[in-house]
N, C-alpha and C. Protein backbone atom coordinates (compact mmCIF):
# COMPACT_ATOMS: atom_id res chain seq x y z
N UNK A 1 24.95 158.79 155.25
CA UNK A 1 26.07 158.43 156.09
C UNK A 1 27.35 159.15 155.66
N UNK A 2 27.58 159.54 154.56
CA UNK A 2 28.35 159.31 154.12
C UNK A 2 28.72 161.53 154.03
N UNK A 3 27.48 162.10 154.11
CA UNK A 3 27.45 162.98 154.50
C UNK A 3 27.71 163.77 155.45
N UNK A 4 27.18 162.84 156.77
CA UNK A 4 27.37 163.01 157.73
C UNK A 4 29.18 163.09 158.33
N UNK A 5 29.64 161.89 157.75
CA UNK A 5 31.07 161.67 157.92
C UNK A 5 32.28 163.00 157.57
N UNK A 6 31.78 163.32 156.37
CA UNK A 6 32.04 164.54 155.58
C UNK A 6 32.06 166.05 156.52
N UNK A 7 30.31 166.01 156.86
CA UNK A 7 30.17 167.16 158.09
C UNK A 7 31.41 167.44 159.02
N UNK A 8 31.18 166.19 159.55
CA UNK A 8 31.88 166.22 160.79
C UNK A 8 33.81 166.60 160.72
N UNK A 9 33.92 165.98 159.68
CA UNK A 9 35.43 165.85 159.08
C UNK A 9 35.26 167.79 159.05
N UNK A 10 34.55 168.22 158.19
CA UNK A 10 34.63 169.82 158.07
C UNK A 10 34.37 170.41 159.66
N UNK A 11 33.38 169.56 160.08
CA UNK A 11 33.92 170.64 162.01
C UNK A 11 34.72 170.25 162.33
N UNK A 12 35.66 169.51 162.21
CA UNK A 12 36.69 169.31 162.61
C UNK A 12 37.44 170.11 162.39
N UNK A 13 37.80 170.26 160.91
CA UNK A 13 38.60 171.21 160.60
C UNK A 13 38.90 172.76 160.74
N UNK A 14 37.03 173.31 161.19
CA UNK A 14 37.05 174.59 161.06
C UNK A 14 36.97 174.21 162.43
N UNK A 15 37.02 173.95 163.52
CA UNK A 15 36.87 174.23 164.85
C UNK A 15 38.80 173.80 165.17
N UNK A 16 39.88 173.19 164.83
CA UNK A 16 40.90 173.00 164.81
C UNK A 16 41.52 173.95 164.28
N UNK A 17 41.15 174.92 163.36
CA UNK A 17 41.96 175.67 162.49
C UNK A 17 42.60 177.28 163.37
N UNK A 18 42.05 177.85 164.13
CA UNK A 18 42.05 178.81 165.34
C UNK A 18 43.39 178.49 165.92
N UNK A 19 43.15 176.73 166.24
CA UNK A 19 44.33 176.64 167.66
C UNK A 19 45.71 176.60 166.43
N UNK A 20 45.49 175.70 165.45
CA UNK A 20 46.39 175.82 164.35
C UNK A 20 47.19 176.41 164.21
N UNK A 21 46.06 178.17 164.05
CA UNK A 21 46.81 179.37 163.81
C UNK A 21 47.73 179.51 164.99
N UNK A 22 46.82 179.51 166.03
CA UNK A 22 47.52 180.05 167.27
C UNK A 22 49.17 179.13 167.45
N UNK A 23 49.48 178.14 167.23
CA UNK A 23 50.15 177.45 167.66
C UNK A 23 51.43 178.13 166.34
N UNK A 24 51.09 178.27 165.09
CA UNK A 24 51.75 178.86 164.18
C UNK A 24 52.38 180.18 164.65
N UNK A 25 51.21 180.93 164.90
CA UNK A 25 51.87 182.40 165.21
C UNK A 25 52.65 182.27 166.78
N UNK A 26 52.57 181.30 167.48
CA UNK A 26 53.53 181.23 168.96
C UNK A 26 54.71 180.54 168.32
N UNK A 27 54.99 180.03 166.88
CA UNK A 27 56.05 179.24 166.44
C UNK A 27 57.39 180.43 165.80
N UNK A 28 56.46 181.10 165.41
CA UNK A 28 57.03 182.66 164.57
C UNK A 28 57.50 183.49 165.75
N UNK A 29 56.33 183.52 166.78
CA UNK A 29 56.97 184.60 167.75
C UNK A 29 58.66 183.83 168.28
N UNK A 30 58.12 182.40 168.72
CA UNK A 30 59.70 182.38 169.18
C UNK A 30 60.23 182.47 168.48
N UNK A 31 60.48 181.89 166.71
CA UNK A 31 61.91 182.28 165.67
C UNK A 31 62.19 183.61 165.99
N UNK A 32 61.41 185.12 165.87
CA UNK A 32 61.48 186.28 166.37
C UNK A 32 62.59 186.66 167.67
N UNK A 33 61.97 185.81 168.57
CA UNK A 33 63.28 185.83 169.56
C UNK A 33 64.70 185.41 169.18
N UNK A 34 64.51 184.32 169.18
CA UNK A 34 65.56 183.38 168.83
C UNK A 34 66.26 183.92 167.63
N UNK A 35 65.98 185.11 166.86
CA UNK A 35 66.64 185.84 166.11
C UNK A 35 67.99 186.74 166.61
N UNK A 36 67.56 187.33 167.97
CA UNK A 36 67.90 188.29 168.89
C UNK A 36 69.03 187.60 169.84
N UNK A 37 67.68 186.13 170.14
CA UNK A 37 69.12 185.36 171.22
C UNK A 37 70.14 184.71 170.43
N UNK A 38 70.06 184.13 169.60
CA UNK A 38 71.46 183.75 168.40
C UNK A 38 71.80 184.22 168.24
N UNK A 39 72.33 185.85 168.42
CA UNK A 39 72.83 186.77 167.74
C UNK A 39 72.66 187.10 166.27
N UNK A 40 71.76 186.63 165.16
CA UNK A 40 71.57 186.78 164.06
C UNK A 40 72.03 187.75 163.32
N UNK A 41 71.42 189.09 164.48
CA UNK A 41 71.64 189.86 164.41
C UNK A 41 72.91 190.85 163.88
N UNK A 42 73.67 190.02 164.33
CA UNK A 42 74.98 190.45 164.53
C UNK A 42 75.69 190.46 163.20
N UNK A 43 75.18 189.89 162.29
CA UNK A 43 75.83 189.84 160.75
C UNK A 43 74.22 190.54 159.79
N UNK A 44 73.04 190.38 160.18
CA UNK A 44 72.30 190.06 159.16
C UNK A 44 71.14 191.50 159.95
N UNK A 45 70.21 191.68 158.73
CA UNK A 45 69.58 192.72 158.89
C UNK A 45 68.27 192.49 159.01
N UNK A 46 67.23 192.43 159.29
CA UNK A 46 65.99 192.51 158.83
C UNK A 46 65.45 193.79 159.60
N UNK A 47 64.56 194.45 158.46
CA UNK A 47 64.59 195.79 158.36
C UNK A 47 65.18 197.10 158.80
N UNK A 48 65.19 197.34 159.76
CA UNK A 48 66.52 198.53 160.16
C UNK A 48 67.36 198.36 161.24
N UNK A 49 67.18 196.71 161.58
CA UNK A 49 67.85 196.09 163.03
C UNK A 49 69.10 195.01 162.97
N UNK A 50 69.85 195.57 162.98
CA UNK A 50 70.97 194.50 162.88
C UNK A 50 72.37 195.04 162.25
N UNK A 51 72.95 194.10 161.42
CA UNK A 51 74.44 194.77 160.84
C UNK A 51 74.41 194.30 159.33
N UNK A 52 74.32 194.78 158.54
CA UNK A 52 74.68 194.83 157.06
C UNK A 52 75.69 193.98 156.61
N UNK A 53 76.76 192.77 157.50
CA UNK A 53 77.45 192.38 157.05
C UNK A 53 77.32 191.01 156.29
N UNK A 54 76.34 190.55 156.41
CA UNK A 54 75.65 189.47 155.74
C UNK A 54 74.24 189.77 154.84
N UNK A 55 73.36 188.88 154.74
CA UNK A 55 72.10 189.02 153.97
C UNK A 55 71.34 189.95 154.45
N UNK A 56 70.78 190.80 153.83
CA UNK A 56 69.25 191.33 154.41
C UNK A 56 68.12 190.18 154.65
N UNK A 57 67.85 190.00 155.66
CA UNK A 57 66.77 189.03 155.41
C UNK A 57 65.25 189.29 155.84
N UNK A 58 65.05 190.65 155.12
CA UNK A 58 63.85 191.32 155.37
C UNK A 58 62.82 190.96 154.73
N UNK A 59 63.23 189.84 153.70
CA UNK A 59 62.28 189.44 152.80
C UNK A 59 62.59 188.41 152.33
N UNK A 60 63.50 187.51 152.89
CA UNK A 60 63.82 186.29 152.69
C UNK A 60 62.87 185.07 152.40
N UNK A 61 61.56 184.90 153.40
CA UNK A 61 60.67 184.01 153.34
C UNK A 61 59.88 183.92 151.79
N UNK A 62 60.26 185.46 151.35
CA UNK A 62 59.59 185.84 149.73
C UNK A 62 60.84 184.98 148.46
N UNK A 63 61.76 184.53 149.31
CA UNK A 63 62.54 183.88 148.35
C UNK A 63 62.85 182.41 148.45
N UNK A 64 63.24 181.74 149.29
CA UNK A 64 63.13 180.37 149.67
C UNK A 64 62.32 179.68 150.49
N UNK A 65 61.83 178.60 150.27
CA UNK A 65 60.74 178.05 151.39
C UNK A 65 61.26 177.48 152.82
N UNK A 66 60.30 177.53 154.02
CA UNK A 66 60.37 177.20 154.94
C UNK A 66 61.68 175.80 155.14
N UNK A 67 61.27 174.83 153.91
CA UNK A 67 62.06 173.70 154.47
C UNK A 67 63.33 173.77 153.99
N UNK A 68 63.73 174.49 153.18
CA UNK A 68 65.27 175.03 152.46
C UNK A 68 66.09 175.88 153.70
N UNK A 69 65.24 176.69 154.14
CA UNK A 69 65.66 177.32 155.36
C UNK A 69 65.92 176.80 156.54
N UNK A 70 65.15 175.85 156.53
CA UNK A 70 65.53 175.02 158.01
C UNK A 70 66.91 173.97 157.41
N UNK A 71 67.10 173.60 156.68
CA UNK A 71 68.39 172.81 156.17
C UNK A 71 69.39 173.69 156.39
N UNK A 72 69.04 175.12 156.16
CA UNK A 72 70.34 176.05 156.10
C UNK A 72 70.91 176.35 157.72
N UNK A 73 69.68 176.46 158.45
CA UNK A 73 69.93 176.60 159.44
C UNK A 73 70.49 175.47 160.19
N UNK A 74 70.52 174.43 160.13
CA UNK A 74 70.86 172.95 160.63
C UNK A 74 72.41 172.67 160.38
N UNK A 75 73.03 173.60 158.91
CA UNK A 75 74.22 173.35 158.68
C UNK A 75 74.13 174.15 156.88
N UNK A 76 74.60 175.38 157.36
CA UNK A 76 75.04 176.05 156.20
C UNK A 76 75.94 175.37 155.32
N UNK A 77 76.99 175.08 155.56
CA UNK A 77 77.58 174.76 154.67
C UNK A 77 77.66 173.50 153.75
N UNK A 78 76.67 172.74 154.15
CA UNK A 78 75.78 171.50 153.42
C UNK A 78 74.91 171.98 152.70
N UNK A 79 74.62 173.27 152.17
CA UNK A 79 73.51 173.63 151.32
C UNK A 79 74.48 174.89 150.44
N UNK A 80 75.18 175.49 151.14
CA UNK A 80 76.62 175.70 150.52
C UNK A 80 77.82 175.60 150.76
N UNK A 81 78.68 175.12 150.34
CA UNK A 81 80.44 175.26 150.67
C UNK A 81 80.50 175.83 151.18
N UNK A 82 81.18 176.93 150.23
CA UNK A 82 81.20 178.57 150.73
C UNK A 82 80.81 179.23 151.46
N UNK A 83 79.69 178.83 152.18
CA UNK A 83 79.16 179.81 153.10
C UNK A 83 80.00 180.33 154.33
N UNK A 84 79.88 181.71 154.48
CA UNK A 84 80.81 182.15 155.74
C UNK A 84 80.21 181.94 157.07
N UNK A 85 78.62 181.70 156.70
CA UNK A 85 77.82 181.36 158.32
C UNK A 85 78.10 180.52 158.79
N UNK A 86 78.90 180.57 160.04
CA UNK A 86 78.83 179.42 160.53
C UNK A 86 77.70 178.39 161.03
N UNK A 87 77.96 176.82 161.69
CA UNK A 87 76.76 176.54 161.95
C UNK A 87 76.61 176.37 163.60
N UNK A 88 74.92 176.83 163.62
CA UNK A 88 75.05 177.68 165.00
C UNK A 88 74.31 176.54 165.63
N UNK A 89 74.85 176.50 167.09
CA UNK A 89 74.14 175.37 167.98
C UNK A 89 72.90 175.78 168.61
N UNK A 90 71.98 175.00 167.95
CA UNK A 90 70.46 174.91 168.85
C UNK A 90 69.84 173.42 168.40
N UNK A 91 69.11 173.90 169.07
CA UNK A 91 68.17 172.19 169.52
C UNK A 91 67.25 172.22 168.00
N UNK A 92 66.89 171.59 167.73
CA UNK A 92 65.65 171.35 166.42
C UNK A 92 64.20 172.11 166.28
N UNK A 93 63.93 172.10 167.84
CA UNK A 93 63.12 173.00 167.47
C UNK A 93 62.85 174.75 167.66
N UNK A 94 64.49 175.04 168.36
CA UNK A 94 64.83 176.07 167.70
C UNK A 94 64.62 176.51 166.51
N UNK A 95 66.13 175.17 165.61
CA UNK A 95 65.93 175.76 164.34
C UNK A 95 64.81 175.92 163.26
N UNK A 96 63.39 174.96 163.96
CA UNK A 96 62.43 175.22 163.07
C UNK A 96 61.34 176.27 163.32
N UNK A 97 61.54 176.51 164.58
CA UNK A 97 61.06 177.87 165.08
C UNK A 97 62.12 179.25 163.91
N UNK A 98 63.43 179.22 164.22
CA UNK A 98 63.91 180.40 163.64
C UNK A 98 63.12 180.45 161.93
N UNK A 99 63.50 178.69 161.59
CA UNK A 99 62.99 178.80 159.79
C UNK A 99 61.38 178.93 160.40
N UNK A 100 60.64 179.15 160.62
CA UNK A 100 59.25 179.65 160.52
C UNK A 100 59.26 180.72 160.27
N UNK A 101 59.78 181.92 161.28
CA UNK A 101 59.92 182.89 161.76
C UNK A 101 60.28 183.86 160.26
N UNK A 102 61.55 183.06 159.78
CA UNK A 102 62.38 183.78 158.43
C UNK A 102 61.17 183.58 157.43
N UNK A 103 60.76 182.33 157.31
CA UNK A 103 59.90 182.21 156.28
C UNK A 103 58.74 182.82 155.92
N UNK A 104 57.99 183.76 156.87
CA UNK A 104 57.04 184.50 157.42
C UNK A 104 57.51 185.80 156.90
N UNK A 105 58.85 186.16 156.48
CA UNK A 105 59.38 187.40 156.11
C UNK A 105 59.00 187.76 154.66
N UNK A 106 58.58 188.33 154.73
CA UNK A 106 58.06 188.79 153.00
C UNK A 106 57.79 190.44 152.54
C-alpha cells in the first residue's frame, strides 16, 4: 500500500513537472518584458541594452535571491535608504514576474 501511494505521489510529480517548467519559463518571459515596459532600461544595463547609469544587472540573479529581489522591487528604499531607484508602480505580479526574470540572470 504503502508503495503504491509513493508511486503515484512520484507520477505525480514527474507528469506535473513539464507544466511547472512551462509556467516558470512564461513567468521569466514576462519579467523580460516588463523590463522594457518599466523602462528599466533606462538607468540599468543587462548585457549591451540599456544605460550604464545604474547597476549592470547582467548577472544579478548570480548575486541575490529571487525573494530579496522582489522586496527591492516592491520598495527600494526599505531594503535601502539610499537608494536612488525610485519605487516603481506595478501590480504584484508584475513585480514577481520582473524578480523571476532578474533572478534567472546569471
Amino acid at each position: 500500500m504503502i508503495a503504491r501511494v509513493l508511486a503515484l505521489g512520484l507520477a505525480i510529480c514527474v507528469v506535473g513537472a513539464p507544466a511547472v517548467a512551462q509556467d516558470r519559463a512564461a513567468l521569466i518571459a514576462r519579467g523580460q518584458k516588463l523590463f522594457t515596459a518599466q523602462g528599466c532600461y533606462g538607468c540599468h544595463t543587462v548585457g549591451k541594452v540599456g544605460t550604464p547609469i545604474a547597476s549592470d544587472l547582467s548577472r544579478v540573479g548570480g548575486k541575490y535571491q529571487e525573494s530579496y529581489l522582489l522586496q527591492w522591487l516592491r520598495d527600494p528604499a526599505t531594503q535601502k535608504p539610499t537608494a536612488h531607484m525610485p519605487k516603481i508602480a506595478m501590480t504584484e505580479a508584475e513585480a514577481r514576474a520582473l524578480a523571476a526574470w532578474l533572478a534567472s540572470l546569471r
